[in-house]
Every structure is written in structure tokens, then in C-alpha cells.
C-alpha atoms as a PDB file:
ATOM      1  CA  UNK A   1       0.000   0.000   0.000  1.00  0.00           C
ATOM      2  CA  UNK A   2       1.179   3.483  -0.348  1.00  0.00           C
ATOM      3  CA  UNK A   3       2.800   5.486   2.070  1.00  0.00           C
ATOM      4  CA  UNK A   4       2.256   8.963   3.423  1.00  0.00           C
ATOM      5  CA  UNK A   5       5.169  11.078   3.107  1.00  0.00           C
ATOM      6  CA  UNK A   6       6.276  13.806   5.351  1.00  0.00           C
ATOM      7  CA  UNK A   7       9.086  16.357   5.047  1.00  0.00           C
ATOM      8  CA  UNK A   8      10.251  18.450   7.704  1.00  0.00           C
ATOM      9  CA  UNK A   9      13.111  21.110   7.690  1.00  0.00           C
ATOM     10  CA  UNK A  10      16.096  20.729  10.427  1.00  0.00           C
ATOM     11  CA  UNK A  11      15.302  21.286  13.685  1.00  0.00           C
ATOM     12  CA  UNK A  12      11.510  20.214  13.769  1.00  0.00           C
ATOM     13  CA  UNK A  13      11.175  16.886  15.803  1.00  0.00           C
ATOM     14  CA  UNK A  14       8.355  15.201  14.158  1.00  0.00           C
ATOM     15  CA  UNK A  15       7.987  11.940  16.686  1.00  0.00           C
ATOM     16  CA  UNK A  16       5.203  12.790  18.353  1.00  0.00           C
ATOM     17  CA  UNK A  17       3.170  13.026  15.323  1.00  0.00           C
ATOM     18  CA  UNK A  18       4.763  10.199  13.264  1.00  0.00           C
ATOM     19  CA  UNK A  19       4.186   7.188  16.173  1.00  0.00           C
ATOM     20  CA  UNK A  20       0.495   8.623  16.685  1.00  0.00           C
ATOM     21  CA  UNK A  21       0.373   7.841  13.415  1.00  0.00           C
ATOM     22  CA  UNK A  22       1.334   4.626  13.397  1.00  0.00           C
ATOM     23  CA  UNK A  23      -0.953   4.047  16.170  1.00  0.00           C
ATOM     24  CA  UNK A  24      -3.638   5.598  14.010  1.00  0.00           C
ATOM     25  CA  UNK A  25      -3.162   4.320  10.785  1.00  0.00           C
ATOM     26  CA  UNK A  26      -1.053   1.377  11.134  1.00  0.00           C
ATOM     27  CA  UNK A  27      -1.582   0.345   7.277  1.00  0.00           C
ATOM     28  CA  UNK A  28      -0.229   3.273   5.956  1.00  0.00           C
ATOM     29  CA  UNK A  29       3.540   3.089   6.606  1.00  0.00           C
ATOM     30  CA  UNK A  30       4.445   7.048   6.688  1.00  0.00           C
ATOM     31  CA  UNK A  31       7.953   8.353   4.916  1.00  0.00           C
ATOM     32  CA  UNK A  32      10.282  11.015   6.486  1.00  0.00           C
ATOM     33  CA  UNK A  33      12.499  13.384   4.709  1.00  0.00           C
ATOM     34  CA  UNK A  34      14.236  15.944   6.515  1.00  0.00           C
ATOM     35  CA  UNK A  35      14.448  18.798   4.086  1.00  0.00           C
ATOM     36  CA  UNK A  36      16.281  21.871   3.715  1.00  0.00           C
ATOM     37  CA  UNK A  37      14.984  25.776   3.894  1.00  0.00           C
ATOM     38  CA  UNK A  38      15.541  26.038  -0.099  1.00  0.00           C
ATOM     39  CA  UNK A  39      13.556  22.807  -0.727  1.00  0.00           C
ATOM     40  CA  UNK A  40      10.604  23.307   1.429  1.00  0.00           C
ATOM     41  CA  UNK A  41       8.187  24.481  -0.720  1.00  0.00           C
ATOM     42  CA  UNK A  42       9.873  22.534  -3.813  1.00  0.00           C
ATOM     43  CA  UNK A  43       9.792  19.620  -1.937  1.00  0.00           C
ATOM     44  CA  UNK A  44       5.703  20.017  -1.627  1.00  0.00           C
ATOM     45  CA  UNK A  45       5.267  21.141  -5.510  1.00  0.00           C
ATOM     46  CA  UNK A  46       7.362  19.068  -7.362  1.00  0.00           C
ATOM     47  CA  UNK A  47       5.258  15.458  -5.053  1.00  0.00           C
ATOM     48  CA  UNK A  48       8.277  14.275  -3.385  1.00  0.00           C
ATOM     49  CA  UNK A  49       5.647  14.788   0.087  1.00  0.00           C
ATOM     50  CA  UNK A  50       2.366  14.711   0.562  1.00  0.00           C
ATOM     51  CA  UNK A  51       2.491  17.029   3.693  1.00  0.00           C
ATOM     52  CA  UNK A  52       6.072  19.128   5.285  1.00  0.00           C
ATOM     53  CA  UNK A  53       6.468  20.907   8.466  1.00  0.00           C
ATOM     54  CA  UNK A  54       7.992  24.230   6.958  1.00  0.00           C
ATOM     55  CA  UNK A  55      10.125  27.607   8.638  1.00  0.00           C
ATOM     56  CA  UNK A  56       7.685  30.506   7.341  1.00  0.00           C
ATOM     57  CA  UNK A  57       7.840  33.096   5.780  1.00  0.00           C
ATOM     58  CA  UNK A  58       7.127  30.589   2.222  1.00  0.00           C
ATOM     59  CA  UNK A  59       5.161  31.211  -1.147  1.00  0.00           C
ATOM     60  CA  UNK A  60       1.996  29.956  -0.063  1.00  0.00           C
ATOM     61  CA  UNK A  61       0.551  30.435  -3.588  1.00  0.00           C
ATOM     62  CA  UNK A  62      -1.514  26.953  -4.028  1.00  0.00           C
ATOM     63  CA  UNK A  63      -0.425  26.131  -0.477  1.00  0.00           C
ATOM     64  CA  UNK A  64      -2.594  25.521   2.789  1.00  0.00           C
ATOM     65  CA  UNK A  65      -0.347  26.415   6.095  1.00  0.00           C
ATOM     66  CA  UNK A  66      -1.291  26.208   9.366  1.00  0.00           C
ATOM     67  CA  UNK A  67       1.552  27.939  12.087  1.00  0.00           C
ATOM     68  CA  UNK A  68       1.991  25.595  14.709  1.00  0.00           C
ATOM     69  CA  UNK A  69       4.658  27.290  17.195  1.00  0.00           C
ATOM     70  CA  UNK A  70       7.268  30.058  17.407  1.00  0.00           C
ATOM     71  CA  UNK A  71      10.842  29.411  18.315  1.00  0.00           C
ATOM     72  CA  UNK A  72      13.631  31.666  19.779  1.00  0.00           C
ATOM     73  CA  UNK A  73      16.915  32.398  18.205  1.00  0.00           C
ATOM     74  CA  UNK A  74      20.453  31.595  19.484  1.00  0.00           C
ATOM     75  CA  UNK A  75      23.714  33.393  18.701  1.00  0.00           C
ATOM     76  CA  UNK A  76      26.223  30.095  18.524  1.00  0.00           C
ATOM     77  CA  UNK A  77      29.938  31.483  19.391  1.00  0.00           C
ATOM     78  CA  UNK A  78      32.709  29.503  20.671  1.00  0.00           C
ATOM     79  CA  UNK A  79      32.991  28.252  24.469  1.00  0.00           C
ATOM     80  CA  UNK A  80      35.834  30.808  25.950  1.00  0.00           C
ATOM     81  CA  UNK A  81      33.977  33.854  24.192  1.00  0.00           C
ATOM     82  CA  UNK A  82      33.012  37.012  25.845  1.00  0.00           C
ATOM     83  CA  UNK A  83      28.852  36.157  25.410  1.00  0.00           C
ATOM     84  CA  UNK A  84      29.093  32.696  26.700  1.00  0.00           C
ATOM     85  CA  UNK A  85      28.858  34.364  30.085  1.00  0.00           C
ATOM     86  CA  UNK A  86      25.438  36.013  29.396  1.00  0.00           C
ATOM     87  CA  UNK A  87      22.155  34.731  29.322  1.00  0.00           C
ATOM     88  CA  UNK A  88      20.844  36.698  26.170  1.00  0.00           C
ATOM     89  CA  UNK A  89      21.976  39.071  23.931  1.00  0.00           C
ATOM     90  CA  UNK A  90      20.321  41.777  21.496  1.00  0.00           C
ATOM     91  CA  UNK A  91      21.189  41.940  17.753  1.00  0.00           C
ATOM     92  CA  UNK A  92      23.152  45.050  18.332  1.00  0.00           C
ATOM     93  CA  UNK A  93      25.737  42.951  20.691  1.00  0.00           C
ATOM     94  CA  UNK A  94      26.013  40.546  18.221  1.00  0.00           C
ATOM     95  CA  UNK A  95      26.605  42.995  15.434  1.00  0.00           C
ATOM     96  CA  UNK A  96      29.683  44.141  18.150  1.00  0.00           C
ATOM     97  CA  UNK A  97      31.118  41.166  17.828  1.00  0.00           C
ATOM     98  CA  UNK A  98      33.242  42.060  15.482  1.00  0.00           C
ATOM     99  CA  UNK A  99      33.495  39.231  13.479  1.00  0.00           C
ATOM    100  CA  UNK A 100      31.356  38.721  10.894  1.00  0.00           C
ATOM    101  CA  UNK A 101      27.905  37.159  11.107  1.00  0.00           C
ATOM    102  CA  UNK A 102      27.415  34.054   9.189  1.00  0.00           C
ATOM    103  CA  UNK A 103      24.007  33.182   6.932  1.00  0.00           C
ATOM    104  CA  UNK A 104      21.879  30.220   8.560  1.00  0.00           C
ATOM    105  CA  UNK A 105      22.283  28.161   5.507  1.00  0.00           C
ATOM    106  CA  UNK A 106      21.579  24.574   4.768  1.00  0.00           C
ATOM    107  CA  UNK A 107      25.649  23.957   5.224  1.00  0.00           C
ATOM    108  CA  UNK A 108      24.940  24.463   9.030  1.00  0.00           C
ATOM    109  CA  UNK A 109      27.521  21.861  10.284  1.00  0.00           C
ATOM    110  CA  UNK A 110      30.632  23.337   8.114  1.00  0.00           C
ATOM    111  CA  UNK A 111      29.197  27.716   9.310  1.00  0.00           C
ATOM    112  CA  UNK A 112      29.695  25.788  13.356  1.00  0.00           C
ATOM    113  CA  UNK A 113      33.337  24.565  12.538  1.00  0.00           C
ATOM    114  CA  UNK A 114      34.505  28.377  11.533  1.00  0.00           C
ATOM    115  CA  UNK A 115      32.660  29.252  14.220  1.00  0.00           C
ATOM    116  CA  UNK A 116      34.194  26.942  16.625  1.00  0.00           C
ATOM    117  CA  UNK A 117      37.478  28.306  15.008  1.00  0.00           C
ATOM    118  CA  UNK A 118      36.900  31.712  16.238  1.00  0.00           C
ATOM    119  CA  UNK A 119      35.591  33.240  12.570  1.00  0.00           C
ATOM    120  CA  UNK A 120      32.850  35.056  13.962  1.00  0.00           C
ATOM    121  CA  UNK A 121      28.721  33.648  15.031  1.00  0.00           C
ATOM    122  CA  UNK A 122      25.791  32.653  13.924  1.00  0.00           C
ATOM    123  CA  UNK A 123      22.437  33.224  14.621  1.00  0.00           C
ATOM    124  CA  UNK A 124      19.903  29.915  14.732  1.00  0.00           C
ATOM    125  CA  UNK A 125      16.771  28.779  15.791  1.00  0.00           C
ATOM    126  CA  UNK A 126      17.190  27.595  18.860  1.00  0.00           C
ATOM    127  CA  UNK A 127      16.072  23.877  17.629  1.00  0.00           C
ATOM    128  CA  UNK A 128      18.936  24.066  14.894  1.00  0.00           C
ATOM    129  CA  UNK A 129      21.250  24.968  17.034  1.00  0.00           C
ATOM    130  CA  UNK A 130      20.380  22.373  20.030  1.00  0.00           C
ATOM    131  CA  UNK A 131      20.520  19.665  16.718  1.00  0.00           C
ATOM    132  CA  UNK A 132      23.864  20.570  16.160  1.00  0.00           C
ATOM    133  CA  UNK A 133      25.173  21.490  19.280  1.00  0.00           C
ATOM    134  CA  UNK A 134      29.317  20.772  20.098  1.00  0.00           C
ATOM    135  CA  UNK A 135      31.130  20.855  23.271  1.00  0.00           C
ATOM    136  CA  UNK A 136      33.263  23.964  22.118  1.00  0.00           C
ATOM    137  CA  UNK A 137      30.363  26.081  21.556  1.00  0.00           C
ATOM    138  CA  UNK A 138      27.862  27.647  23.171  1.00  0.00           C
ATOM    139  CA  UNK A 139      23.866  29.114  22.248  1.00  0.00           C
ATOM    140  CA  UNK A 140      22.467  32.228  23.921  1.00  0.00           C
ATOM    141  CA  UNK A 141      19.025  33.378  23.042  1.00  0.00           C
ATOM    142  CA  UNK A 142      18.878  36.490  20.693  1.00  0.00           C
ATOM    143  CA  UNK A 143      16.244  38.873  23.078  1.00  0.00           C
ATOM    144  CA  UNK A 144      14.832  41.299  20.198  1.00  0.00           C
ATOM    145  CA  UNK A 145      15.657  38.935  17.557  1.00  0.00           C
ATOM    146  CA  UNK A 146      12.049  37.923  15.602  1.00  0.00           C
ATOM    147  CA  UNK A 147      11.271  34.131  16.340  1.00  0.00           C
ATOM    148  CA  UNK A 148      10.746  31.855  13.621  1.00  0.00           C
ATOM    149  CA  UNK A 149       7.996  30.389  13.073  1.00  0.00           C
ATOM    150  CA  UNK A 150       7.133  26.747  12.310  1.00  0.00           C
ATOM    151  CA  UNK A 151       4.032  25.397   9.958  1.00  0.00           C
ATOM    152  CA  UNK A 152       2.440  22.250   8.680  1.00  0.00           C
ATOM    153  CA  UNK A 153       1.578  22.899   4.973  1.00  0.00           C
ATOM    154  CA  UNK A 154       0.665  21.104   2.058  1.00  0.00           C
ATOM    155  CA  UNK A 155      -1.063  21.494  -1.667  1.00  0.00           C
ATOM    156  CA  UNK A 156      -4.343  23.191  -1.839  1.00  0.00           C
ATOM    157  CA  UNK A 157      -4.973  22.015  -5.566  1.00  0.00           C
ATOM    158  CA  UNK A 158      -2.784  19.589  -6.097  1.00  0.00           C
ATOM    159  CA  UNK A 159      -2.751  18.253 -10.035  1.00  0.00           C
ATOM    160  CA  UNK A 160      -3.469  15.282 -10.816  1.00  0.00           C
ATOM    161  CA  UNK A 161      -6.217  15.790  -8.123  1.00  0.00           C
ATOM    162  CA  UNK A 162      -6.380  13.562  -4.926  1.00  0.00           C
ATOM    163  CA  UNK A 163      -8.164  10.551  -4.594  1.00  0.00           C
ATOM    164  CA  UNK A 164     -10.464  10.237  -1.310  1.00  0.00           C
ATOM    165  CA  UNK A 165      -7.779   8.198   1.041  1.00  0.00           C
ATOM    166  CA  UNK A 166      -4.877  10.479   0.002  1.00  0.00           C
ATOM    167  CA  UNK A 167      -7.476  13.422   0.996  1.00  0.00           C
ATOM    168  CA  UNK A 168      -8.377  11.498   4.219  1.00  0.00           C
ATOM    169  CA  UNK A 169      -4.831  10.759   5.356  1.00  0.00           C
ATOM    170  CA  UNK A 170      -4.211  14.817   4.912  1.00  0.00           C
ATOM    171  CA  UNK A 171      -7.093  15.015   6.752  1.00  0.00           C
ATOM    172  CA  UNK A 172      -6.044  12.350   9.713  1.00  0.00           C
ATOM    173  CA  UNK A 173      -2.576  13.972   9.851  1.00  0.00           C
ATOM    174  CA  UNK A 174      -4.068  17.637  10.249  1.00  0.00           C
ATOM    175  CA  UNK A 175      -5.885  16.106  13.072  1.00  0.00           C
ATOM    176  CA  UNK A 176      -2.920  14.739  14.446  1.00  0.00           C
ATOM    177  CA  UNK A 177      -1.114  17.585  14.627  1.00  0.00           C
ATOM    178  CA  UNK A 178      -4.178  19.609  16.246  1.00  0.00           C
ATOM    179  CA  UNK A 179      -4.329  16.898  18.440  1.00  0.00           C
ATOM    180  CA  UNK A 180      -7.722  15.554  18.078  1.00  0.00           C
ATOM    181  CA  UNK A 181      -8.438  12.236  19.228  1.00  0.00           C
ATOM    182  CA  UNK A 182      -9.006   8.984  17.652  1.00  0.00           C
ATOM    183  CA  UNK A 183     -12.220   9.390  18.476  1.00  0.00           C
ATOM    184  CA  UNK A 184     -13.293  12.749  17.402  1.00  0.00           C
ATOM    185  CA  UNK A 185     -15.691  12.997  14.974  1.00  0.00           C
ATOM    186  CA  UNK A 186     -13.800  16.324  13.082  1.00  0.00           C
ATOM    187  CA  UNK A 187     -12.675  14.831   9.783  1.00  0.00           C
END
């Protein structure tokens, strides 16, 4: 039988979700593909998932999104620097830093080794950062930095269109996520 397949962009922990759907809908096996920022919306387009927890701001143009939660940002610098002894900073002390400010990018591990060499930060969401977080550096939330938001979104017109069960398991997963029981009668 076919599978449902989710995408999800680094940092989002989908578990909770995925085993109540294998609780749920135990003969539908469901696919995950951890996705990157550039790919999100691609990834949704182009069929390679039926559903994708994205990072917003997207093109929702023929999408459906529904924001789930917010997340803080980080500023990762090494261990033995100067903010590692706060417990936040602003976006002005990072620009102080001196050094220069690196793009969160989808090369995330290889922007945390010149970090970790001293070549200047990075800002993160705070779930990207805990992914990939090292010994010799450290996270610090960002005060008056704009959180980023998280969203479950999928096609709204899909074409070819979708066939009843692919609709339904959209459905059942929406459900999921808004954490309706197995026994609620919301479709």
C-alpha cells in the first residue's frame, strides 16, 4: 500500500506526530524526509511529500499552512567567548562582535566549525542549534531577535487531483497535529 510522506526542515522533531500515526493508521507506513529551507516548498510542488512541516515566511501560492509554534533564536559562538557568560543578547551585541555574522544556511555543520574556530557567530533557531550542538560552543538566546515560526503545509490544488484516502490521510494527519483524538468525529 502506499505510504504517506512527510518532510520536515532541520530542527523540527516530528515523533510525536509520526508514532500517533502509526498508532492511528497502522496500514499506511508514513515516509520522512528531513528537508532543507531552499527545498521546502519545492519539496511540496514538485510530489516528493504529501504534507512538510515548513520555517515561514514561504510562497503559499496553491499552499494551505497552518503555524503551529514560534521558536527563539540563538547566537552560537565559541565556548571561551566574551557572550558565553550572558544569558541573552540583542542583535546590536552581536553585530559588536566584530566578526562577521554568518548566513543560517543549509551547510549548518561546516558555518559551526569556523565558528568553533573563532571566525565570527551565527544566529539559529534555537532547535537548529540544540541539533547541532558541540562541546566547544555555546547558544544564547537572541532577546529582540524575531522568532521563527514553524508550519504544517501542504497542496491546496494539487494536479493530478487527490483521490479520497490520500485526501483522508491529509485530513487524519491535520488532526494529528491539532491533536484531536481517535475518536473525534472532526474529519
Amino acid at each position: 500500500m502506499d505510504s504517506f510522506r512527510l518532510a520536515y526542515v532541520r530542527g523540527v522533531t516530528p515523533a510525536k506526530w509520526v508514532r500517533i500515526w502509526e498508532e492511528r493508521m497502522r496500514r499506511i507506513p508514513i515516509e520522512l524526509a528531513r528537508i532543507d529551507e531552499p527545498e521546502q516548498v519545492s519539496t511540496l510542488r514538485d510530489g516528493r511529500a504529501d504534507m512538510a512541516f515548513v520555517r515561514l515566511p514561504i510562497d503559499r501560492d496553491g499552499l494551505h499552512a497552518i503555524p503551529l509554534y514560534e521558536e527563539g533564536p540563538v547566537v552560537v559562538v565559541p565556548k571561551d567567548h566574551a557572550i558565553a557568560a550572558a544569558d541573552g543578547v540583542t542583535l546590536a551585541e552581536v553585530a559588536e562582535l566584530g566578526a562577521p555574522v554568518h548566513p543560517f544556511d543549509p551547510a549548518v555543520e561546516d558555518t559551526l566549525a569556523l565558528v568553533a574556530a573563532g571566525v565570527g557567530s551565527v544566529v539559529l533557531p534555537q532547535s537548529v542549534a540544540r541539533l547541532h550542538s558541540r562541546r566547544d560552543l555555546v547558544a544564547r538566546d537572541v532577546t529582540d531577535a524575531e522568532p521563527t515560526r514553524i508550519a504544517l503545509a501542504w497542496l491546496s490544488d494539487p494536479r493530478p487531483p487527490r483521490s479520497d484516502e490520500q485526501q483522508h490521510r491529509i485530513d487524519t494527519f491535520i488532526g494529528i497535529v491539532r491533536g484531536r483524538t481517535a475518536n473525534s468525529s472532526r474529519r
